[in-house]
C-alpha atoms as a PDB file:
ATOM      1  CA  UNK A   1     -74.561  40.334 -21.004  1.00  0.00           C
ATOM      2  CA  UNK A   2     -74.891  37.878 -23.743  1.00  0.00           C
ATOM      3  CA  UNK A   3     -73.016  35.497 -21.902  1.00  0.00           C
ATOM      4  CA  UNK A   4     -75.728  35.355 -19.496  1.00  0.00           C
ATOM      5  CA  UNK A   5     -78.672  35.034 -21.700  1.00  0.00           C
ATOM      6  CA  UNK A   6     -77.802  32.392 -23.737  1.00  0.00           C
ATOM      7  CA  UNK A   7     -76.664  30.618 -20.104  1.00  0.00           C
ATOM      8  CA  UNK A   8     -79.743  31.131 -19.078  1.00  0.00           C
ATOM      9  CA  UNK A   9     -81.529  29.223 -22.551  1.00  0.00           C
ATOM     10  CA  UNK A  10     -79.576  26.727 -21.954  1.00  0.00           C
ATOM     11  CA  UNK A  11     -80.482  25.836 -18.819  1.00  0.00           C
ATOM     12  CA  UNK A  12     -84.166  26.290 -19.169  1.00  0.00           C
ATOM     13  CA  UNK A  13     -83.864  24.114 -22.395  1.00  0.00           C
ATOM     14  CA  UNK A  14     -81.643  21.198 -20.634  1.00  0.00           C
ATOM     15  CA  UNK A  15     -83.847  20.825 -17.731  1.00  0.00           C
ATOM     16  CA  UNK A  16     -86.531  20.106 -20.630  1.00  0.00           C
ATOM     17  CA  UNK A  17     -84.796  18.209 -22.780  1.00  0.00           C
ATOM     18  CA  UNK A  18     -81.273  16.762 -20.480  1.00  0.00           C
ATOM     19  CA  UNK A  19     -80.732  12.792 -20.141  1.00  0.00           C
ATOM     20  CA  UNK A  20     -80.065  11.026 -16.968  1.00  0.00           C
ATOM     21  CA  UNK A  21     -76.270  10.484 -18.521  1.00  0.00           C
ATOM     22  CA  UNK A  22     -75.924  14.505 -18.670  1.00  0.00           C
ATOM     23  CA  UNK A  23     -77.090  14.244 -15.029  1.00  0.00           C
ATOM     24  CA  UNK A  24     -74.550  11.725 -13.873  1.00  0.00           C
ATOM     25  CA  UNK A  25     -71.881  13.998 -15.622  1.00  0.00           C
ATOM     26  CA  UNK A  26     -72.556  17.003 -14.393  1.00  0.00           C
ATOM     27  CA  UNK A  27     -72.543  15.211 -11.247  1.00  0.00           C
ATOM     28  CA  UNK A  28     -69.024  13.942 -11.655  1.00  0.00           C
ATOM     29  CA  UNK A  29     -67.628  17.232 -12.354  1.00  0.00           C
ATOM     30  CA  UNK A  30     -68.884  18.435  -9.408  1.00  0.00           C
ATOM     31  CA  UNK A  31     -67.714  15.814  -7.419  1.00  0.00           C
ATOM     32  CA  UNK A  32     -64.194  16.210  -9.218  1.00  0.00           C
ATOM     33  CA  UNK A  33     -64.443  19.951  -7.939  1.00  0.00           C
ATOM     34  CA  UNK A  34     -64.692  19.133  -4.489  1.00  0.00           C
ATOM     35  CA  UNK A  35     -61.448  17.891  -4.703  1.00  0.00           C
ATOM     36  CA  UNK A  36     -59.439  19.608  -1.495  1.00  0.00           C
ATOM     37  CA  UNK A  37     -56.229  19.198  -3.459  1.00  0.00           C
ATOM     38  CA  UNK A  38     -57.708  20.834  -7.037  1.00  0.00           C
ATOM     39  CA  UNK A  39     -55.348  23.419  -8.780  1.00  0.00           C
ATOM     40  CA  UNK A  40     -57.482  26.750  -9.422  1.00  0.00           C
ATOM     41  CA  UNK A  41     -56.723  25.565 -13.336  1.00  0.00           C
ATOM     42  CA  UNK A  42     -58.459  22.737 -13.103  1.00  0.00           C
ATOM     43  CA  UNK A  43     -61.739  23.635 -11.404  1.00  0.00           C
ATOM     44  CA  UNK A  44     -61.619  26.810 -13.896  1.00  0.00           C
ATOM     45  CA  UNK A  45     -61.772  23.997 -16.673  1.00  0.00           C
ATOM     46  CA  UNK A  46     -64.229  22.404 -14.780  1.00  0.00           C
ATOM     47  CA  UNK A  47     -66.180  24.630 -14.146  1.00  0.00           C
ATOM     48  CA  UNK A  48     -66.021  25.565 -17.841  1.00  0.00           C
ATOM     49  CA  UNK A  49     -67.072  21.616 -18.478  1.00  0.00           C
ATOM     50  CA  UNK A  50     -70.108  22.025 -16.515  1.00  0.00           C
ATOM     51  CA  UNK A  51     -71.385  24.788 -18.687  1.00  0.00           C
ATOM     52  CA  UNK A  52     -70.855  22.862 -21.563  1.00  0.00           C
ATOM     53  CA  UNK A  53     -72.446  19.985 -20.373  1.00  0.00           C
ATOM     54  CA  UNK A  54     -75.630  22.109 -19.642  1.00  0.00           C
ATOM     55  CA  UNK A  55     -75.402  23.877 -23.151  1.00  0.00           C
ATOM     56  CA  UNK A  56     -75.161  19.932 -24.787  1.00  0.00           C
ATOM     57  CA  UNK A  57     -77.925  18.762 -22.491  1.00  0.00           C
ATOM     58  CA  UNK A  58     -79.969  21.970 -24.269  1.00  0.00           C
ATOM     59  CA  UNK A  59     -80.018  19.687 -27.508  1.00  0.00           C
ATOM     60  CA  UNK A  60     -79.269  22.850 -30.025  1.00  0.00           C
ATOM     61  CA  UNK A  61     -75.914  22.576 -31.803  1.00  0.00           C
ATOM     62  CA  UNK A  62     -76.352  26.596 -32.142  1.00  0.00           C
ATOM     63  CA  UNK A  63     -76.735  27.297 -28.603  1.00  0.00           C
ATOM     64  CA  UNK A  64     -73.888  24.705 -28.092  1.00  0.00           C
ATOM     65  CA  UNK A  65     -71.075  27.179 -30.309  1.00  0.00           C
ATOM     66  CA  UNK A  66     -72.825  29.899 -29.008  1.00  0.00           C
ATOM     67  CA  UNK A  67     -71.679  28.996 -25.787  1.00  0.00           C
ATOM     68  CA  UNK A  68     -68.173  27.605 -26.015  1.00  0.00           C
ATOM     69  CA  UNK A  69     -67.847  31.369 -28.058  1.00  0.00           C
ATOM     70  CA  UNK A  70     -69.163  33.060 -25.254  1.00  0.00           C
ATOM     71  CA  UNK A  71     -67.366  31.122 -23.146  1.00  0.00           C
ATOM     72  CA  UNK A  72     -63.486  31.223 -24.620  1.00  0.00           C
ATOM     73  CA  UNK A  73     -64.070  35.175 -24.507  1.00  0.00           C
ATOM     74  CA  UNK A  74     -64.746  35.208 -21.141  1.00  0.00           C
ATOM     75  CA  UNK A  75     -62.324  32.735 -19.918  1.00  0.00           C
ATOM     76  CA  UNK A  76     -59.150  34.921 -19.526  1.00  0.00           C
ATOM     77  CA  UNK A  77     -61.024  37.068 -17.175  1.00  0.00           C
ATOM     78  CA  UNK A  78     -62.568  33.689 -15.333  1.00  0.00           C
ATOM     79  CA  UNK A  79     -58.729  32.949 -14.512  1.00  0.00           C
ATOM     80  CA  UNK A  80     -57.544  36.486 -13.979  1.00  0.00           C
ATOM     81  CA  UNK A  81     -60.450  36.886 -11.207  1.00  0.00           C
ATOM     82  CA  UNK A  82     -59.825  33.496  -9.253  1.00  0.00           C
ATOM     83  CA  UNK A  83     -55.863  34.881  -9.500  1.00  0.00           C
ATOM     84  CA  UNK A  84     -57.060  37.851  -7.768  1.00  0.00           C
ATOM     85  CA  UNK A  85     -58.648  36.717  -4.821  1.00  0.00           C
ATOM     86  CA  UNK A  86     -56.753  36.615  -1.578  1.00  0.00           C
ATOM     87  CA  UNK A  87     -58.470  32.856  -1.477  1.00  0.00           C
ATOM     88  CA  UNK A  88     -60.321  30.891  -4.326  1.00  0.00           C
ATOM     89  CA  UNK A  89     -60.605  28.023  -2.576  1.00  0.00           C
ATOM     90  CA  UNK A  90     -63.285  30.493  -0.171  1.00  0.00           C
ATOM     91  CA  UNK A  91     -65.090  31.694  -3.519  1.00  0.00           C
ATOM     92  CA  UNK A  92     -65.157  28.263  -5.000  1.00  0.00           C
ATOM     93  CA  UNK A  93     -67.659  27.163  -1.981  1.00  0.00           C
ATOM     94  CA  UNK A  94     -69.984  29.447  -3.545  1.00  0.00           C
ATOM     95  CA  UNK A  95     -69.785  27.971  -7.171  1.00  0.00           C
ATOM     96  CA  UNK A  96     -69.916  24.833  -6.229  1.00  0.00           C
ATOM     97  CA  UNK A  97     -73.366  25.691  -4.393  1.00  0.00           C
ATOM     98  CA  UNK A  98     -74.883  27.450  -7.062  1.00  0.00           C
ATOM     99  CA  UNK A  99     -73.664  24.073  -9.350  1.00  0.00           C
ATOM    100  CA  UNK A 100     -75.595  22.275  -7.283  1.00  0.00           C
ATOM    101  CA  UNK A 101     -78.817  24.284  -6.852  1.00  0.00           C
ATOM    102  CA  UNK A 102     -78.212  23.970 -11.034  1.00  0.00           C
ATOM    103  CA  UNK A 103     -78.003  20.487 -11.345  1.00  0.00           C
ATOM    104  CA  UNK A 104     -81.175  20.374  -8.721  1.00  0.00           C
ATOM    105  CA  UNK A 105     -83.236  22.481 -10.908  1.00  0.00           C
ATOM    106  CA  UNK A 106     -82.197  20.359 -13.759  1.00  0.00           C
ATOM    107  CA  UNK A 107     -83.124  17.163 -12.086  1.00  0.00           C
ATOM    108  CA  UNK A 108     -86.456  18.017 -11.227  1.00  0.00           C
ATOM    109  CA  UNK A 109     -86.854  19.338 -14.476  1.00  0.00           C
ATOM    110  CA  UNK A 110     -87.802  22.741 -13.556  1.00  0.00           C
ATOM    111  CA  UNK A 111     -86.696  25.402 -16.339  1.00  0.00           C
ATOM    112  CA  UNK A 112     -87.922  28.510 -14.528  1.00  0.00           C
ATOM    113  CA  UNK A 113     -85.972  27.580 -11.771  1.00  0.00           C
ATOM    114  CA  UNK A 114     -82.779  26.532 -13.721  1.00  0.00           C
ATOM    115  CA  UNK A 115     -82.513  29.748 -15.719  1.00  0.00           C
ATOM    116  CA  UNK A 116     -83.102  31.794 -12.117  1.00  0.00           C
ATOM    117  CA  UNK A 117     -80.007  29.850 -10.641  1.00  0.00           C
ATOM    118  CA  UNK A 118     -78.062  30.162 -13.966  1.00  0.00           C
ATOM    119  CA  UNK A 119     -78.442  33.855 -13.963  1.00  0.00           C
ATOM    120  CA  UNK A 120     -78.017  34.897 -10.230  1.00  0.00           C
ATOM    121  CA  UNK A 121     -74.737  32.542 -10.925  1.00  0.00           C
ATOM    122  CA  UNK A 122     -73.327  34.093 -13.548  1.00  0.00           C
ATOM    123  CA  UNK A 123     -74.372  37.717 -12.034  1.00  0.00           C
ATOM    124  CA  UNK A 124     -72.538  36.493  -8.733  1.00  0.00           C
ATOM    125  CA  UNK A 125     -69.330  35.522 -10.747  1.00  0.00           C
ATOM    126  CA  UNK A 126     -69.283  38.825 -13.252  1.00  0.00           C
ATOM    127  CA  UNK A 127     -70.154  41.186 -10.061  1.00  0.00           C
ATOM    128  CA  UNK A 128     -67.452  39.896  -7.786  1.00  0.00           C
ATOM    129  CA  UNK A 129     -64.895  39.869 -10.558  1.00  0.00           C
ATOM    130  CA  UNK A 130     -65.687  43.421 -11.258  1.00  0.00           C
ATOM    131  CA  UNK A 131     -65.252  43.753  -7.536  1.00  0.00           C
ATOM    132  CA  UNK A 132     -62.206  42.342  -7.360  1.00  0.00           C
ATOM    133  CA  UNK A 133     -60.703  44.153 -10.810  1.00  0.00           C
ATOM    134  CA  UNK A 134     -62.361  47.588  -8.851  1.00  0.00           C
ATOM    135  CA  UNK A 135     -59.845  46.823  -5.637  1.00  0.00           C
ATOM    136  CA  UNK A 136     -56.729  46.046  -7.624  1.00  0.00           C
ATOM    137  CA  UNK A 137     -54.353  48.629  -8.643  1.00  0.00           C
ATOM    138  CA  UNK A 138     -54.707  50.712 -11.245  1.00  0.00           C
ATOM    139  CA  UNK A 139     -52.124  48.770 -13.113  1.00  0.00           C
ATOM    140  CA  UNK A 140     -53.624  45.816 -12.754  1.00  0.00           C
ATOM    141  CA  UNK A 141     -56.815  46.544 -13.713  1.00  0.00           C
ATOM    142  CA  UNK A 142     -55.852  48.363 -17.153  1.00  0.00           C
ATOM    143  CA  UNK A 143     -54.178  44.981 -17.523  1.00  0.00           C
ATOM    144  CA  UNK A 144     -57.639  43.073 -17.559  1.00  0.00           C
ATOM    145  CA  UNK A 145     -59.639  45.903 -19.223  1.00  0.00           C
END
């Protein structure tokens, strides 16, 4: 679970090292996911923004291509999931939550806390999209494989 690790240096490092600018746009992405009307694409590339954001706010260019690599491999499944569930608006409530407790964490400048939320995020996401690539049919889940 790379993926998860180098989320999780990232947000310990941001809350250390983020500006009040990577605050404000992390908090316009969220506010831009609360949309009622989003398409599932969008908030997907949102929610892929955010991430970003938190791996810029971490100040290390490495971390930073680390990330967006991490992040392009896992994308395809990101979208397949959401197209799987009987509702992604009900799942999204969820993200957006855990973006929040994030952007709290980073706020008060509390890494400890910021890589706990980061992880039990990304363990949330990767656990119910195994979940939901466990309860489709066989077909469809040597498709995402």
């Amino acid at each position: 679970m790379w993926v998860v690790a180098v989320e999780m240096w990232s947000a310990r490092r941001a809350a250390e090292t983020r500006s009040d600018k990577h605050l404000e746009e992390l908090a316009s992405i969220l506010t831009r996911m609360d949309d009622p009307g989003i398409h599932v694409r969008e908030f997907n590339a949102l929610d892929a923004r955010f991430h970003a954001l938190i791996a810029t706010a971490s100040g290390n260019a490495i971390i930073q291509d680390l990330s967006g690599g991490l992040r392009s491999a896992v994308e395809q499944q990101m979208i397949e999931a959401y197209d799987q569930l009987e509702d992604w608006r009900d799942a999204s409530i969820s993200v957006r939550s855990e973006h929040r407790q994030i952007l709290e964490a980073l706020r008060d400048r509390d890494p400890e806390l910021a890589a706990a939320v980061v992880r039990s995020h990304a363990m949330n996401f990767f656990r119910d999209a195994l979940a939901s690539a466990e309860d489709a049919p066989a077909e469809a889940a040597v498709a995402t494989a």
